[in-house]
Protein backbone atom coordinates (compact mmCIF):
# COMPACT_ATOMS: atom_id res chain seq x y z
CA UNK A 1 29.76 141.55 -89.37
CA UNK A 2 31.91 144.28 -88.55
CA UNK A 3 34.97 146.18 -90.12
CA UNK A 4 38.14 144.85 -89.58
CA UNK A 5 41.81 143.22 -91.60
CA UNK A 6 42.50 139.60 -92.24
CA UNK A 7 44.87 137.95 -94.36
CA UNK A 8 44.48 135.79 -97.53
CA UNK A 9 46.58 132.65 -98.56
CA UNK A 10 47.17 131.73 -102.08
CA UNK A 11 48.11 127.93 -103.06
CA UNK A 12 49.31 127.75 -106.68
CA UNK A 13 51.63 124.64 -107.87
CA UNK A 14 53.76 124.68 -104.64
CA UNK A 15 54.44 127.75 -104.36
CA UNK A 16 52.17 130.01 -101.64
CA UNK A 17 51.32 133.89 -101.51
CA UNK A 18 49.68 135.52 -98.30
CA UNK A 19 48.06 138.78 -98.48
CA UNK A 20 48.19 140.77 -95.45
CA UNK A 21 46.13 143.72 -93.85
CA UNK A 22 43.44 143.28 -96.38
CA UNK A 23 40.29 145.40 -95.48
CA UNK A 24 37.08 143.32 -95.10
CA UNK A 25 33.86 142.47 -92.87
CA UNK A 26 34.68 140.04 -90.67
CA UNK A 27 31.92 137.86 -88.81
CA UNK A 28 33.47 137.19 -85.25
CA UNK A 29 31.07 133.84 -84.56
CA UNK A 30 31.74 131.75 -87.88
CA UNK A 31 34.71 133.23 -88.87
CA UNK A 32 33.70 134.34 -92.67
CA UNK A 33 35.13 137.42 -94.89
CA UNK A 34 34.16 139.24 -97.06
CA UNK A 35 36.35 141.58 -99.37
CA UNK A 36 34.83 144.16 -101.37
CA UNK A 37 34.82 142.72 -104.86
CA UNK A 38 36.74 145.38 -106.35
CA UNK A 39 39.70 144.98 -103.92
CA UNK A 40 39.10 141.04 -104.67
CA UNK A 41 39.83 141.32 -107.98
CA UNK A 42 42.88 143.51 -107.98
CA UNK A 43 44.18 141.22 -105.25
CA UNK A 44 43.42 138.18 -107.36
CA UNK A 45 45.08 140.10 -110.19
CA UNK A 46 48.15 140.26 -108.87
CA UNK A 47 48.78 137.13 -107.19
CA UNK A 48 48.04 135.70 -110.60
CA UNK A 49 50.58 137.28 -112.00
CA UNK A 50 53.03 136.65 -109.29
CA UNK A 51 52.50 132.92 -109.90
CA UNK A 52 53.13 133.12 -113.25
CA UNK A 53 56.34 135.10 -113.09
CA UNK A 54 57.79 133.00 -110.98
CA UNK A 55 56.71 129.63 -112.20
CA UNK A 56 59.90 128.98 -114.06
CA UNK A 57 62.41 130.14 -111.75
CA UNK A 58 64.15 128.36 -109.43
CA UNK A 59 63.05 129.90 -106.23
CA UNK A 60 61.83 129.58 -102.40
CA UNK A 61 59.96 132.25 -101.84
CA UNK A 62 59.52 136.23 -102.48
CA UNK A 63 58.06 138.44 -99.84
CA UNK A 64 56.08 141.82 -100.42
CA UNK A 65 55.66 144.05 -97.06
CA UNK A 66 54.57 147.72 -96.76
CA UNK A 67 57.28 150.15 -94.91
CA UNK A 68 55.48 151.71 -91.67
CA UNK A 69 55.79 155.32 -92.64
């Protein structure tokens, strides 16, 4: 395992999220992640939310992205 960023996907009644740049260990031969349960849950947290807030609106898609400073 070694240090590295990876992305997680969120499927939640037809509507998707995707997490980007999210610090984990990353196994290069089978491909598993792990993310430091702490930034798991706050992740998890949010995207939670997110699907709620939007369940009831009419809507194809909203996009988060960090600014490059």
């Amino acid at each position: 395992m070694r240090r590295g960023r990876t992305t997680l996907h969120f499927e939640r009644g037809g509507f998707y999220a995707d997490v980007e740049n999210v610090s984990a260990m990353l196994c290069g031969r089978c491909g598993t992640r792990s993310v430091h349960s702490m930034t798991a849950l706050k992740i998890s947290d949010a995207v939670e939310k997110l699907f709620r807030a939007g369940k009831d609106l009419d809507m194809t898609g909203i996009s988060f992205h960090k600014l490059a400073s």
